[in-house]
Protein backbone atom coordinates (compact mmCIF):
# COMPACT_ATOMS: atom_id res chain seq x y z
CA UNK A 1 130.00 162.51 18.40
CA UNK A 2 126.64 162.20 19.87
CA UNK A 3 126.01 158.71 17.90
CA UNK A 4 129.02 157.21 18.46
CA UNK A 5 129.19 157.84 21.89
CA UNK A 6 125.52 156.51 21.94
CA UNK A 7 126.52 153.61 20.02
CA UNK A 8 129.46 152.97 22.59
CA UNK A 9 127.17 152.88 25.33
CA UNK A 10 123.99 151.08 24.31
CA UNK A 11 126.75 148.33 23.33
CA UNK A 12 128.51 148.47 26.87
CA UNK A 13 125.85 149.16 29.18
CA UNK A 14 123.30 146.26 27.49
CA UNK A 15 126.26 143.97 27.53
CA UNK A 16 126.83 144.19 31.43
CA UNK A 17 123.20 143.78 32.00
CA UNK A 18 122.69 140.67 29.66
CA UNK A 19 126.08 139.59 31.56
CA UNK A 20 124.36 139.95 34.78
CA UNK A 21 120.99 138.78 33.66
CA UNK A 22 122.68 135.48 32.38
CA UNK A 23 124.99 134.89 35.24
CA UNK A 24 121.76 135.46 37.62
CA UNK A 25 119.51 132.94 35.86
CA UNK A 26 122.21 130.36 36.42
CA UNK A 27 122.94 131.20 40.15
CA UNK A 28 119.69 132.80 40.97
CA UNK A 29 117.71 129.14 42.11
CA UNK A 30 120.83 127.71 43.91
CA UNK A 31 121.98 130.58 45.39
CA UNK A 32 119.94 133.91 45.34
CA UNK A 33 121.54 135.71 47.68
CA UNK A 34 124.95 135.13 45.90
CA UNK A 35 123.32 136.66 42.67
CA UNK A 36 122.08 139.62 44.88
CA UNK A 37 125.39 140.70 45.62
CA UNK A 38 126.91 140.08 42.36
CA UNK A 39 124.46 142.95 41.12
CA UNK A 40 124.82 145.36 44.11
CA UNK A 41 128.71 145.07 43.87
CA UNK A 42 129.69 144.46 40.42
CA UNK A 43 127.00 144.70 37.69
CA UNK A 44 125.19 147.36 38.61
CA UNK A 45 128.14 149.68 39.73
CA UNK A 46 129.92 148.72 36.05
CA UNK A 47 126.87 149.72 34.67
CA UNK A 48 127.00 153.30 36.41
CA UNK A 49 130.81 153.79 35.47
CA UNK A 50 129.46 153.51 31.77
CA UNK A 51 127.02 155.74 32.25
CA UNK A 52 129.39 158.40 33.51
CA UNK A 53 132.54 157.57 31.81
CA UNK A 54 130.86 156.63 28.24
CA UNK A 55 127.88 158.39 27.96
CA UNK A 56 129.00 161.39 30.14
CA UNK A 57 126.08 161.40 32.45
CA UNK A 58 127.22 161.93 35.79
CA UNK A 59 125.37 161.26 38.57
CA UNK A 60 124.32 162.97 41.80
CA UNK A 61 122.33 161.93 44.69
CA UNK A 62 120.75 164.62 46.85
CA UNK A 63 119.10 164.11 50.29
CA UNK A 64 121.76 160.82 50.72
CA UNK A 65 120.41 161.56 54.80
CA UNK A 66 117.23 160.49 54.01
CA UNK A 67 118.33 156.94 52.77
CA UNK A 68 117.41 154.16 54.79
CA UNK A 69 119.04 150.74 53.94
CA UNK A 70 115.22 148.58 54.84
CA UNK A 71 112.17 148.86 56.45
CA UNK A 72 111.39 151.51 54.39
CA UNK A 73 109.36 152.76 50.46
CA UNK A 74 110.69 154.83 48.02
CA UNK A 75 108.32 156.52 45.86
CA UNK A 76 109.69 158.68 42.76
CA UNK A 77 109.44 160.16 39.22
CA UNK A 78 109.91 157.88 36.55
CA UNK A 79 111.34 159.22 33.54
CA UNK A 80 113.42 156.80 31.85
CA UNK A 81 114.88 153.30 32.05
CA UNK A 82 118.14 154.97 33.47
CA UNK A 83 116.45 154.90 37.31
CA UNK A 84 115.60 151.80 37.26
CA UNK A 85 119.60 150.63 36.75
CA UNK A 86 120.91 152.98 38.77
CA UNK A 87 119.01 153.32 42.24
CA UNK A 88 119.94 150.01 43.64
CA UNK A 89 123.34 151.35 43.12
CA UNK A 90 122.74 153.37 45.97
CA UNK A 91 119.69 151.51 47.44
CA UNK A 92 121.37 148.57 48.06
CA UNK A 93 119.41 145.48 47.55
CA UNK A 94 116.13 147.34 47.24
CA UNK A 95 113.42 145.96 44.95
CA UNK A 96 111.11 147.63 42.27
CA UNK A 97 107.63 146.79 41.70
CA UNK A 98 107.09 146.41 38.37
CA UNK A 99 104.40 145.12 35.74
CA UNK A 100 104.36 141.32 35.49
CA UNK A 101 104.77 141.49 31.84
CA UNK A 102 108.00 142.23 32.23
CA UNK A 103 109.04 139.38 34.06
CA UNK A 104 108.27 136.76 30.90
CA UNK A 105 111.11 138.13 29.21
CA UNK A 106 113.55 135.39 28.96
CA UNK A 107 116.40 135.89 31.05
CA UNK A 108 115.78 139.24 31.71
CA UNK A 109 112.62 138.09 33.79
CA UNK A 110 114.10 135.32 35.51
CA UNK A 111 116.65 137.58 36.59
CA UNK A 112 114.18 140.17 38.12
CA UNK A 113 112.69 136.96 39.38
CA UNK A 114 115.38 136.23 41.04
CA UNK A 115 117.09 139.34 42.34
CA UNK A 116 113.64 139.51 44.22
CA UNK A 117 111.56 142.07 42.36
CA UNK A 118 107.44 142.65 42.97
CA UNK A 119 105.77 141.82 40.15
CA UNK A 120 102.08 143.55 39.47
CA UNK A 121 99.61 142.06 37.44
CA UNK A 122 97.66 145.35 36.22
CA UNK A 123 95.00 143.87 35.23
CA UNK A 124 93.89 141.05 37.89
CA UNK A 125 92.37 144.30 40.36
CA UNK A 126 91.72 143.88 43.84
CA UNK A 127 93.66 140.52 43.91
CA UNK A 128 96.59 142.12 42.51
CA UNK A 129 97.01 144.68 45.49
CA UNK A 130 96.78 141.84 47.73
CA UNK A 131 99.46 140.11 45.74
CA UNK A 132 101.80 142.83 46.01
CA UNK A 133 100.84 143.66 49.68
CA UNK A 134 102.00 140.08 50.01
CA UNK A 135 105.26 140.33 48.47
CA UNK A 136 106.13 143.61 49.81
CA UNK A 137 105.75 142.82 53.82
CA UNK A 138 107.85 139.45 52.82
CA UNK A 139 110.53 142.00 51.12
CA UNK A 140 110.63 144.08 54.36
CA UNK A 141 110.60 141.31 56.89
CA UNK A 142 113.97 140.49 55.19
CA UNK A 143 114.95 143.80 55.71
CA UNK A 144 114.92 145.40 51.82
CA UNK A 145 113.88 148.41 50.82
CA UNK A 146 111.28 148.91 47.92
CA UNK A 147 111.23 151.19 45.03
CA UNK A 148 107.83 152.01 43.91
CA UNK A 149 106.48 154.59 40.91
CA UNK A 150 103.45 156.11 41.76
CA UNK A 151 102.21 156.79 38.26
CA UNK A 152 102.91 153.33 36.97
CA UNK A 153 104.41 154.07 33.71
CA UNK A 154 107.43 156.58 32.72
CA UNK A 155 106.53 160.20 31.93
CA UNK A 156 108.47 162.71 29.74
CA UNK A 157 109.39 165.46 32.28
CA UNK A 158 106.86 168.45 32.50
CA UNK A 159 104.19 165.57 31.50
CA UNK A 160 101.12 165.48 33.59
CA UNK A 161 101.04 163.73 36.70
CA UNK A 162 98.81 161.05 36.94
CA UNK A 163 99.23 159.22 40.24
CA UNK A 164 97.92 155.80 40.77
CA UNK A 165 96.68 154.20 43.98
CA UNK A 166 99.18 151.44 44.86
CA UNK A 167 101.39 153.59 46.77
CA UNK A 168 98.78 155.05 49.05
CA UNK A 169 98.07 151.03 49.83
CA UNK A 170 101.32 150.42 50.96
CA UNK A 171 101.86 152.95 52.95
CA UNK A 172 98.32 152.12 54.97
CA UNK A 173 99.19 148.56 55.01
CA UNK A 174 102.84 148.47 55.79
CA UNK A 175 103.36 150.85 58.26
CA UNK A 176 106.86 151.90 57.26
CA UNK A 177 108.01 154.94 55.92
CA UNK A 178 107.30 156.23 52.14
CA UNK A 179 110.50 158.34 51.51
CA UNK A 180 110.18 160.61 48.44
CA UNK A 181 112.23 161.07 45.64
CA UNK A 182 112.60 163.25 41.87
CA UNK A 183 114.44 163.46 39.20
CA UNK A 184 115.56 164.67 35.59
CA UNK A 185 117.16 161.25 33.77
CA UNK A 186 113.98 162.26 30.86
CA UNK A 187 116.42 165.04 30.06
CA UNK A 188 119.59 162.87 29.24
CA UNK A 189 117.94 159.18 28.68
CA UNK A 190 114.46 160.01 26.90
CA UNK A 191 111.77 157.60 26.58
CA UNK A 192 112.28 154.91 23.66
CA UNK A 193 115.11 157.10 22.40
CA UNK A 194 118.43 155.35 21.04
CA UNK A 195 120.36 158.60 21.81
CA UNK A 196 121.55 159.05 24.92
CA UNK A 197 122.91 163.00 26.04
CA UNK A 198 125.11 164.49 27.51
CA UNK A 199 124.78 165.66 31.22
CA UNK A 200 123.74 165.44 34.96
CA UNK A 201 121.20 163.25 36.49
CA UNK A 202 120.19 164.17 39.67
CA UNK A 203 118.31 161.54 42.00
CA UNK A 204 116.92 163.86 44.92
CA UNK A 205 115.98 162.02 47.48
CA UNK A 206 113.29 164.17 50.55
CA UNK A 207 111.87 164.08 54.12
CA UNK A 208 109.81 161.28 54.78
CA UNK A 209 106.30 161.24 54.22
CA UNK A 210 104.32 162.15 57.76
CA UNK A 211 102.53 158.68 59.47
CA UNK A 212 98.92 158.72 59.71
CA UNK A 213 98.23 160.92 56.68
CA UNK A 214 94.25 159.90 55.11
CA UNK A 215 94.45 158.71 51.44
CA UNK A 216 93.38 161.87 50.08
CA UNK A 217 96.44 164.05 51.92
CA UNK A 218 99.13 161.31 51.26
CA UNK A 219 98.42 161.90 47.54
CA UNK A 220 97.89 165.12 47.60
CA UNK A 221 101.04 165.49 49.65
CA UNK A 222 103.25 162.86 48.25
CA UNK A 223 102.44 164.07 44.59
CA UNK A 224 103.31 167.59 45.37
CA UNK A 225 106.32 167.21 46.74
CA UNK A 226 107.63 165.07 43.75
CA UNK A 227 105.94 167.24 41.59
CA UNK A 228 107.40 170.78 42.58
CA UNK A 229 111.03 169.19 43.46
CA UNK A 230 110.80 168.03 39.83
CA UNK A 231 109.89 171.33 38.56
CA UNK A 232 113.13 172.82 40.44
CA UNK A 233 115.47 169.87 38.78
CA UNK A 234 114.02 170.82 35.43
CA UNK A 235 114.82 173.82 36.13
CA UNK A 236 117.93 173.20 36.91
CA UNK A 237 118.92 171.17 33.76
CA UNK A 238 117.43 173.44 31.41
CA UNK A 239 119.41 176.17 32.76
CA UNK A 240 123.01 173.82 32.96
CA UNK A 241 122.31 171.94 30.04
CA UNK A 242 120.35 173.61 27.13
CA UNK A 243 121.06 170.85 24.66
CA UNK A 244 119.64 167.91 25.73
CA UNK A 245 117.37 165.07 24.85
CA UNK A 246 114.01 167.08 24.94
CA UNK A 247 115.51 170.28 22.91
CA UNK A 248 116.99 167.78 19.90
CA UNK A 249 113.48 165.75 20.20
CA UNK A 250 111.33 169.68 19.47
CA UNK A 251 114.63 170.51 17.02
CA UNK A 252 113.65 167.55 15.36
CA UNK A 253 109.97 167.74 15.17
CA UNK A 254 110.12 171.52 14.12
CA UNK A 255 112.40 170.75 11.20
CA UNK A 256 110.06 167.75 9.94
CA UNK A 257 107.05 170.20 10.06
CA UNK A 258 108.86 173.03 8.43
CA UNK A 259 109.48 169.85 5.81
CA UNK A 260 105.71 169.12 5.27
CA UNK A 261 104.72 172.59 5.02
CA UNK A 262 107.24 173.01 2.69
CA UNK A 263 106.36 169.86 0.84
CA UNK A 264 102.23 170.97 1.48
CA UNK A 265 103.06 174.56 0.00
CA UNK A 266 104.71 172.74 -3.15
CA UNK A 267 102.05 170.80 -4.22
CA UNK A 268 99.64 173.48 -3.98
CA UNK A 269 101.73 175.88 -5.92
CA UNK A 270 101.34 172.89 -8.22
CA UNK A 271 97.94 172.09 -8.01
CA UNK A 272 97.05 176.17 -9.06
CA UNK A 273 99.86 175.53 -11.99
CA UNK A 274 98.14 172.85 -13.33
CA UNK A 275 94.97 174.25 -12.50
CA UNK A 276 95.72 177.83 -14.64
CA UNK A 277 97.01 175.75 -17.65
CA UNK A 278 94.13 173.71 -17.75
CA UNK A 279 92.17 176.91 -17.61
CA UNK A 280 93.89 178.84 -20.32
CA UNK A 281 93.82 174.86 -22.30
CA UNK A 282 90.26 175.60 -22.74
């Protein structure tokens, strides 16, 4: 049941996004704002109801007084590619910052182009925070929010942290508030996995970060807070849901090693076989 509810989804939810990505390349250059609202009030939102009615993985939002519609930064746990469909579906027109790679994908790209995403090009330094500075006050000054992972890249959950410095740049630059925010999708939507389990995502949105903070006690702070909320949620799911994407991934790689230590144990009960006939040969 697991697969073919997998298979369900992957084909439904990938179909309303290549929908969306499609109808946004056309509309996107004439009218962007148009293609902004098709994806707050129709894709996205279709995408969710698969998620809960297909792959049964509900979703709750915690902390929904902390939301701010703009002038704000949202700075969170990234665990999967299930946040990055979801939030706007309750951050309404907010935009990601993401790596520039991703934003040569045809289609795809144009489409984050379009909607009015940040990209980041990693590897340009200095000029690249300037870039994004750039982008972001524009973002705000049109009153969007922005979404914004700290460590850069997804991590399974109980991975170690590793926070990056882009964050703590925004929030000296743009003077607006960094709002934080954890999460579990690892548990039901695990990295580069085709399966997809069973569950509840929770999106736990906190208190916004203090103003005024040095760079040393906003990531100390910041990171903390994300941290140890995450380490509740986990928690949490482990508790409510024992089977779940992390438990089949250690099932798995338990029964492949019980497999080559079977398979090692063979061929050296082999290897002294052939070993004593040769001996007793001569």
């Amino acid at each position: 049941m697991l697969y073919l509810r997998s298979i369900a989804y992957n084909i439904a939810a990938y179909s309303i996004l290549l929908v969306g990505c499609v109808i946004n390349s056309i509309v996107g250059p004439f009218a962007p704002q148009l293609g902004i609202r098709l994806w707050d009030e129709y894709f996205i939102p279709a995408f969710v109801w698969a998620t809960e009615n297909i792959a049964q993985i509900k979703i709750e939002i915690r902390g929904e007084q902390y939301i701010r519609r703009s002038d704000c930064i949202y700075a969170g746990k990234h665990e999967s590619a299930l946040e990055t469909h979801i939030l706007t579906n309750y951050l309404k027109s907010a935009v990601f910052i993401l790596k520039k790679e991703l934003t040569y994908i045809p289609i795809f790209g144009w489409a984050q182009h379009f909607y009015g995403m940040i990209p980041v090009n990693r590897s340009a330094g200095g000029r690249a925070m300037k870039d994004m500075l750039s982008h972001a006050k524009n973002r705000i000054n049109l009153g969007r929010s922005i979404i914004i992972f700290p460590e850069g890249t997804r991590k399974s959950p109980k991975q170690e942290p590793d926070y990056k410095p882009g964050v703590v740049f925004l929030y000296n630059n743009l003077n607006v508030p960094v709002i934080p925010f954890a999460t579990n999708t690892g548990y039901f939507w695990p990295k580069g996995s085709f399966l997809k389990f069973p569950g509840k995502v929770i999106i736990e949105f906190m208190e916004p970060m203090p103003a005024g903070l040095d760079k040393e006690s906003f990531m100390t702070e910041l990171q903390n807070r994300i941290e140890n909320k995450c380490k509740e949620l986990n928690a949490e799911t482990e508790k409510n849901y024992p089977f779940n994407g992390l438990t089949y991934a250690a099932q798995k790689q338990a029964e492949a090693e019980a497999k080559a230590a079977a398979k090692k144990q063979k061929e050296e009960e082999k290897a002294k076989t052939e070993e004593a006939q040769n001996t007793d040969a001569n």
